[in-house]
N, C-alpha and C. Protein backbone atom coordinates (compact mmCIF):
# COMPACT_ATOMS: atom_id res chain seq x y z
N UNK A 1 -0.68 -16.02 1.30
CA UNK A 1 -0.21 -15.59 0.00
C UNK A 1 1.28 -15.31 0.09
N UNK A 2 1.82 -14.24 0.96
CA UNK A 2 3.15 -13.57 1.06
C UNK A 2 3.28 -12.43 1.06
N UNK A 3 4.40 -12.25 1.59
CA UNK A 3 5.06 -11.22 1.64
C UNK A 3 5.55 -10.12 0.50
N UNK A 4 4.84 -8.94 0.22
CA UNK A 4 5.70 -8.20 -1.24
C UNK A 4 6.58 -7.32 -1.08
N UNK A 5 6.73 -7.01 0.11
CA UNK A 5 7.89 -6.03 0.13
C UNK A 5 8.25 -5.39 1.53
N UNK A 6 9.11 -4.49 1.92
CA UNK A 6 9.17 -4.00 3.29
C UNK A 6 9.86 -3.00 2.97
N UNK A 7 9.60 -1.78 4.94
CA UNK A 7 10.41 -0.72 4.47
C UNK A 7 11.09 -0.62 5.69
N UNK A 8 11.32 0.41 6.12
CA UNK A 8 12.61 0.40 7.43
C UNK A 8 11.68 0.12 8.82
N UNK A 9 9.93 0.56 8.96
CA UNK A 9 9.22 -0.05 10.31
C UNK A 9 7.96 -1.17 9.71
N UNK A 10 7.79 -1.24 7.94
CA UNK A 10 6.31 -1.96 7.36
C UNK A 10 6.87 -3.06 6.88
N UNK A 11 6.05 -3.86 6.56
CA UNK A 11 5.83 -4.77 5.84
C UNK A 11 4.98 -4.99 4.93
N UNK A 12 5.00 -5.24 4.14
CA UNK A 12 3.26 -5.69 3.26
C UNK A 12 3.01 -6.86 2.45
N UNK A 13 2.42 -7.39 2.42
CA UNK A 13 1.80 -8.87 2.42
C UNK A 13 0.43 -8.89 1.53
N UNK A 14 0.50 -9.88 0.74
CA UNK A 14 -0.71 -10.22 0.04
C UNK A 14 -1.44 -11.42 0.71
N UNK A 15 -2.64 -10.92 1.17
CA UNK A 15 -3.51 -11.83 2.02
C UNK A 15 -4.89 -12.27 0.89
N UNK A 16 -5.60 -13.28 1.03
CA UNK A 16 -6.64 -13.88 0.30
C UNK A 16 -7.43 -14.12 1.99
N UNK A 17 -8.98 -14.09 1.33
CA UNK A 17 -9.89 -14.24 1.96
C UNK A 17 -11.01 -15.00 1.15
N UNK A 18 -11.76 -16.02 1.70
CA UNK A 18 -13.10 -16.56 0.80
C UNK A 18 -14.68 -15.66 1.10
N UNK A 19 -15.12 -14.98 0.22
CA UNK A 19 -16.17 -14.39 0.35
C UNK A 19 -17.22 -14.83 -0.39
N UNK A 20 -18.10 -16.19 0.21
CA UNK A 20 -18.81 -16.86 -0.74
C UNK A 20 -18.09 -17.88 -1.58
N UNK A 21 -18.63 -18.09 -2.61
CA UNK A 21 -17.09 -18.73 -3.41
C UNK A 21 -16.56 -18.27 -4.49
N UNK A 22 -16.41 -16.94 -3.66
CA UNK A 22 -15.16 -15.73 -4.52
C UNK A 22 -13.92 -15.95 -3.49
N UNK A 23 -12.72 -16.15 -4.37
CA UNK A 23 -11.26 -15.73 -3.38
C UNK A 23 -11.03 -14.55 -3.50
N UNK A 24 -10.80 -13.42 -2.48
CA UNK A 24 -10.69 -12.42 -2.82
C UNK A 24 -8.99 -11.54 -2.05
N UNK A 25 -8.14 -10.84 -3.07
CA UNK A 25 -7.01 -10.96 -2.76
C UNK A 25 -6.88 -9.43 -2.61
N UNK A 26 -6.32 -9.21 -1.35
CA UNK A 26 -6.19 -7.80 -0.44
C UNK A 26 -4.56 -7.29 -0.14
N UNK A 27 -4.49 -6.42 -0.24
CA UNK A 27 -2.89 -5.82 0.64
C UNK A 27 -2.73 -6.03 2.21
N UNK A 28 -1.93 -6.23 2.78
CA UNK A 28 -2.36 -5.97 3.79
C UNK A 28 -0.28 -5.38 4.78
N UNK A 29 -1.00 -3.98 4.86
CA UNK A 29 0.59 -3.20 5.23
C UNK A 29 0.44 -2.89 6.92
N UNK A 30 1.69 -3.45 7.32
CA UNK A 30 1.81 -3.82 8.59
C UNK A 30 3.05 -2.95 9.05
N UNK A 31 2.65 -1.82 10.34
CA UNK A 31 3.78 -1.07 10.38
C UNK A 31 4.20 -1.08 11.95
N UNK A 32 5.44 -1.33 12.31
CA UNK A 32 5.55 -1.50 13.85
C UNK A 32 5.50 -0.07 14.56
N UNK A 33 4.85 0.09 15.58
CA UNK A 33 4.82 1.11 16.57
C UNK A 33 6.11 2.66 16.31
N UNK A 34 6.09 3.46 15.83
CA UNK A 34 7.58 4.14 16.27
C UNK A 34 7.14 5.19 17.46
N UNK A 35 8.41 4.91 18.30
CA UNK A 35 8.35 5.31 19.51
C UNK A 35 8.56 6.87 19.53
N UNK A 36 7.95 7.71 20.53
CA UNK A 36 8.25 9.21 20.59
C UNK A 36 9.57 8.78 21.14
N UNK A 37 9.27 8.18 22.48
CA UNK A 37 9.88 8.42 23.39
C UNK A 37 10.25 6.94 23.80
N UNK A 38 10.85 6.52 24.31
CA UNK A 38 11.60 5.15 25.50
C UNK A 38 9.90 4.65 25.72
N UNK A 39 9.42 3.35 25.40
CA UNK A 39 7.98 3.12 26.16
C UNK A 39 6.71 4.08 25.72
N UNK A 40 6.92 4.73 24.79
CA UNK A 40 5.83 5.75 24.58
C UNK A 40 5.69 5.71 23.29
N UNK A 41 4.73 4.28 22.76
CA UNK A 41 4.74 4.79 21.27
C UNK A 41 3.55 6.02 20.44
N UNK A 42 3.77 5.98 19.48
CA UNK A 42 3.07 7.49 18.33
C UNK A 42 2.00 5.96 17.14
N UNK A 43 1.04 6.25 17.98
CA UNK A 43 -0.09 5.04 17.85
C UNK A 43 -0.92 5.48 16.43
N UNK A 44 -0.51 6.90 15.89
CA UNK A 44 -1.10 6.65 14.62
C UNK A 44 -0.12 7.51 13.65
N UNK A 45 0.94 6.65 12.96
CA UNK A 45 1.84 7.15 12.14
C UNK A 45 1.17 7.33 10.99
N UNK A 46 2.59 7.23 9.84
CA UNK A 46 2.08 7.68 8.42
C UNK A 46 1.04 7.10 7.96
N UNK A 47 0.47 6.15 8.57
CA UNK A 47 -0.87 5.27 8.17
C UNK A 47 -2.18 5.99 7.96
N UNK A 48 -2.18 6.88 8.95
CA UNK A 48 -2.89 7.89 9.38
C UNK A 48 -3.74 9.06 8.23
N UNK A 49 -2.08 9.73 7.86
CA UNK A 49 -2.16 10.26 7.07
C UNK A 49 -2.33 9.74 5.24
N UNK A 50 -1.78 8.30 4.90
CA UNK A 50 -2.06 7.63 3.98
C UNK A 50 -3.52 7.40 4.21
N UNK A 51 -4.49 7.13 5.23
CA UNK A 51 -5.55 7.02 4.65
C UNK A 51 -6.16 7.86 4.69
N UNK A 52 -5.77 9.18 5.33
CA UNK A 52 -6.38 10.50 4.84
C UNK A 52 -6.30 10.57 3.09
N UNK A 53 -5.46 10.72 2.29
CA UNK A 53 -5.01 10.90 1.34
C UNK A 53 -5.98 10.25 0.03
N UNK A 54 -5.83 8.79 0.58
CA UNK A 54 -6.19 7.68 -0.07
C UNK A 54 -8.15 8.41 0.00
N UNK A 55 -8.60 8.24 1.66
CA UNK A 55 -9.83 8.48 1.25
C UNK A 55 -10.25 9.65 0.22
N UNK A 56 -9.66 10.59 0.97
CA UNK A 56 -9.49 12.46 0.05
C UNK A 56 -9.73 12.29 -1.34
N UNK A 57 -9.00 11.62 -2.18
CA UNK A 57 -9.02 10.91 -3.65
C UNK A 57 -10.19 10.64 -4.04
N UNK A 58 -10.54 9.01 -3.12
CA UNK A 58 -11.67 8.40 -3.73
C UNK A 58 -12.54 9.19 -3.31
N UNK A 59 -12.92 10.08 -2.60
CA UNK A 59 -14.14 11.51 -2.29
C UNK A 59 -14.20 11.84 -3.66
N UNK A 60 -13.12 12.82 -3.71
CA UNK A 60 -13.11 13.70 -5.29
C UNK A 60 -13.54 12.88 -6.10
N UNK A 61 -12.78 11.58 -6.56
CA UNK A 61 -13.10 11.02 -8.06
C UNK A 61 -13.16 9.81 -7.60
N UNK A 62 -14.33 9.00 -7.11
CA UNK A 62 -14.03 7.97 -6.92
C UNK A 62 -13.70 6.55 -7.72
N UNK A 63 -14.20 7.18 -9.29
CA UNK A 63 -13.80 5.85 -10.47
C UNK A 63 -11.83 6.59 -10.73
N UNK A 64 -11.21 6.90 -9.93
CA UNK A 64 -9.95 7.38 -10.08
C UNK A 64 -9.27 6.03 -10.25
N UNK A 65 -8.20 5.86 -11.35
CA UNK A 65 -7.54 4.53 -11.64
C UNK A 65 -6.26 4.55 -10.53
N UNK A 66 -5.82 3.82 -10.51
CA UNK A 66 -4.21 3.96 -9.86
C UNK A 66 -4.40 4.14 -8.17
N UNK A 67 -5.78 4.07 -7.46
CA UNK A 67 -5.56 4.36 -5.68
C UNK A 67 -6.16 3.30 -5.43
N UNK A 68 -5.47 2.85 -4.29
CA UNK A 68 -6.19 1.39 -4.16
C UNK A 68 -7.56 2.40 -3.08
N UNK A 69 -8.52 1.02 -2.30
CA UNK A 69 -9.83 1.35 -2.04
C UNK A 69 -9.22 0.88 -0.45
N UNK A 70 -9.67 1.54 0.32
CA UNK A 70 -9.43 1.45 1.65
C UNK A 70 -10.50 0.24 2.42
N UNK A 71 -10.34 -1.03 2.93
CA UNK A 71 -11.30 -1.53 3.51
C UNK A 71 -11.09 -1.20 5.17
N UNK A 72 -10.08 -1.64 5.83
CA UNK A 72 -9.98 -1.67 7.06
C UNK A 72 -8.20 -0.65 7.71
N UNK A 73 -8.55 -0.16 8.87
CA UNK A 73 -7.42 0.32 9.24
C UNK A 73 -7.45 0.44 11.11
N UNK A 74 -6.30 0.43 11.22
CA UNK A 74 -6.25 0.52 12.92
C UNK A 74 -4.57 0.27 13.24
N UNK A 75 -5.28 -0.21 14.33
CA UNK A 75 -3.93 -1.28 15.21
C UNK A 75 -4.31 -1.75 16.35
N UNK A 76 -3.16 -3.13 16.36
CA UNK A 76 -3.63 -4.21 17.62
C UNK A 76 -2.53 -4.02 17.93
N UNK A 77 -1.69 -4.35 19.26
CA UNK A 77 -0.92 -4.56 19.91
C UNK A 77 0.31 -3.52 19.51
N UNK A 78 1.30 -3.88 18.81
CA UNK A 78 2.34 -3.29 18.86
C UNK A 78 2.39 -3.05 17.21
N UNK A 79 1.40 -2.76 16.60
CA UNK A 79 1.26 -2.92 14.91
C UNK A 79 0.11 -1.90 14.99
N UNK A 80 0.16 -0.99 13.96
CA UNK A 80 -0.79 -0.40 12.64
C UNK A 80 -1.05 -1.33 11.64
N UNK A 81 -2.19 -1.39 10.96
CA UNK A 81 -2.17 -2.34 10.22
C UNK A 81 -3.31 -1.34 9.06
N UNK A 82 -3.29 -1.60 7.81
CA UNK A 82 -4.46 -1.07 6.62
C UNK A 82 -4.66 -2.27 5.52
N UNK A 83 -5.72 -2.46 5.26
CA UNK A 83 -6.11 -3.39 4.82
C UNK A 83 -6.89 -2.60 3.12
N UNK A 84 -6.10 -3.14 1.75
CA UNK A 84 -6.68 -2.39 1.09
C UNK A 84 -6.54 -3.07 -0.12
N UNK A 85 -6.65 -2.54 -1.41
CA UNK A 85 -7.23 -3.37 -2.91
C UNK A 85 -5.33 -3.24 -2.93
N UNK A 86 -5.36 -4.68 -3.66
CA UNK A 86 -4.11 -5.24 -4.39
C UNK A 86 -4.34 -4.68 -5.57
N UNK A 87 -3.68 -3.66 -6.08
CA UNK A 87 -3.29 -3.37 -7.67
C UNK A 87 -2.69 -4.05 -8.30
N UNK A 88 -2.11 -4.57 -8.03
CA UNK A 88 -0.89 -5.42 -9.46
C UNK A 88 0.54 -5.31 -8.65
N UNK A 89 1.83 -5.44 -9.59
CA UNK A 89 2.98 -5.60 -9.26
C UNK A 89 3.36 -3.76 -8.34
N UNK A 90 4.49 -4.59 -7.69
CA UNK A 90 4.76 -2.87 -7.17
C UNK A 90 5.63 -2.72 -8.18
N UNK A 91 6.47 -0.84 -7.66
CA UNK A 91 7.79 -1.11 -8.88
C UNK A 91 9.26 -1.75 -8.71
N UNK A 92 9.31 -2.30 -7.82
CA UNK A 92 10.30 -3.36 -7.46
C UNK A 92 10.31 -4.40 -8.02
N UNK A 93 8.75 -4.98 -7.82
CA UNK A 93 8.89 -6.03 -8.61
C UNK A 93 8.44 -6.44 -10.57
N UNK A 94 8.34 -5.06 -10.27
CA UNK A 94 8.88 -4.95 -11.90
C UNK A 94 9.86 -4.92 -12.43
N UNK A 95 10.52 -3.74 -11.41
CA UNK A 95 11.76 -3.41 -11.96
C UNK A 95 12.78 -4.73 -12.07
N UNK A 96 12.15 -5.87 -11.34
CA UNK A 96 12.97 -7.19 -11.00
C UNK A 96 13.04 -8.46 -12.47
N UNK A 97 11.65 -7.85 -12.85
CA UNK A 97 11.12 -8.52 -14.51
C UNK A 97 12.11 -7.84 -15.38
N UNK A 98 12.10 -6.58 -14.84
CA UNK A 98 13.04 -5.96 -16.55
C UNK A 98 14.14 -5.64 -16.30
N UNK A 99 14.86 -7.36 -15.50
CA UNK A 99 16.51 -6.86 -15.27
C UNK A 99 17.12 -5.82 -14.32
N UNK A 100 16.27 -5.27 -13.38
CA UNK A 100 17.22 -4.65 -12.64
C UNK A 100 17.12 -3.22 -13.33
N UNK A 101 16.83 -2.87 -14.18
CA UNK A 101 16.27 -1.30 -14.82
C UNK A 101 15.67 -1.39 -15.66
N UNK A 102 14.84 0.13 -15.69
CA UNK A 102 14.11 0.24 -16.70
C UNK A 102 14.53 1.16 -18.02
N UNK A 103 13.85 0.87 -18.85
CA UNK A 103 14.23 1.80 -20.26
C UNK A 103 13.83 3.00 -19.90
N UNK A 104 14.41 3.75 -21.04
CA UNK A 104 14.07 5.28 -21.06
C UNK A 104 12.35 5.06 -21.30
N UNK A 105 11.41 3.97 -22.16
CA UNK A 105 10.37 4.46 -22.54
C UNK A 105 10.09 3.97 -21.19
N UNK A 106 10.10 3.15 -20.71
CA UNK A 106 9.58 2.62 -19.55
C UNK A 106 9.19 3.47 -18.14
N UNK A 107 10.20 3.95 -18.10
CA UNK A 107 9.77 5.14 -17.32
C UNK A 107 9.47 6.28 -17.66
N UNK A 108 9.04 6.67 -18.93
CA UNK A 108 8.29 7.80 -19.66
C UNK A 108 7.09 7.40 -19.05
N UNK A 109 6.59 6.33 -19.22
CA UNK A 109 5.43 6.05 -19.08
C UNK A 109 5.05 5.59 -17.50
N UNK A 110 5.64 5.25 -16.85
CA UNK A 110 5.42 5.32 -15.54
C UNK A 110 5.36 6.74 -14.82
N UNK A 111 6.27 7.86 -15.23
CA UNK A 111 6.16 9.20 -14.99
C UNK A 111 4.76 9.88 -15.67
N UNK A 112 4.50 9.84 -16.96
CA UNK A 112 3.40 10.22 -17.09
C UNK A 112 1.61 9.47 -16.46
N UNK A 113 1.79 8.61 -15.98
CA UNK A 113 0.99 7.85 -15.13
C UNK A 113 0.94 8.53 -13.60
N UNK A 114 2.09 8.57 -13.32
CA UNK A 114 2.61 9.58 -12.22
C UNK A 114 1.34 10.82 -12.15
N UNK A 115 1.98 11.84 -13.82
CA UNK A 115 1.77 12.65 -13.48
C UNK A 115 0.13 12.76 -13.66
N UNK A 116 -0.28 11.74 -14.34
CA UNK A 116 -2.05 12.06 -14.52
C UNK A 116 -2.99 11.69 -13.01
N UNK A 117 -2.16 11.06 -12.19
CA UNK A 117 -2.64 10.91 -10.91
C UNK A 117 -2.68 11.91 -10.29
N UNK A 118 -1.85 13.34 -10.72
CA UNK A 118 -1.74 14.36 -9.55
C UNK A 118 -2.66 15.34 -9.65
């Protein structure tokens, strides 16, 4: 599928899988090792705690709109990796549809979306 975005150690990528003959289209956020120390990496970063969070949610309310659904998480080699539901556009690549900024209503409404998630 590709690549949707990155941050200073992740990546994240839209992956497809055939399940039957459903295509089915997943996140998939890929974060490199950060080291404590020289050779000593910290084998379960913010991933960790994102799927604390993420599960915590779908516990409480699990028809909750706006969290994606956790399928898989770990790490192989020199990667964390979480495997989870594709929502839609991020806000980058929105913000990329509407010119490079958004309106005042535009982000009214992304803030109040915000705030009904909390």
């Amino acid at each position: 599928m590709g690549k949707l975005g990155s941050g200073v150690h992740s990546n994240i990528y839209a992956v497809s899988a055939i399940k039957g003959q459903k295509q089915i289209i997943r996140t998939l956020k890929v974060v490199h090792f950060v080291y404590i120390q020289e050779g000593i990496p910290l084998k379960e970063p913010q991933i960790k705690t994102e799927v604390a969070v993420l599960k915590s949610i779908k516990d409480t309310n699990p028809d909750e709109l706006g969290f994606a659904q956790i399928y898989e998480y770990g790490y192989e080699s020199n990667f964390n990796f979480l495997i989870m539901t594709l929502l839609g556009p991020n806000l980058e690549q929105l913000m990329k549809l509407c010119g490079g900024s958004f309106t005042l209503k535009t982000t009214a409404i992304i803030s109040l979306q915000v705030l009904d998630r909390l």
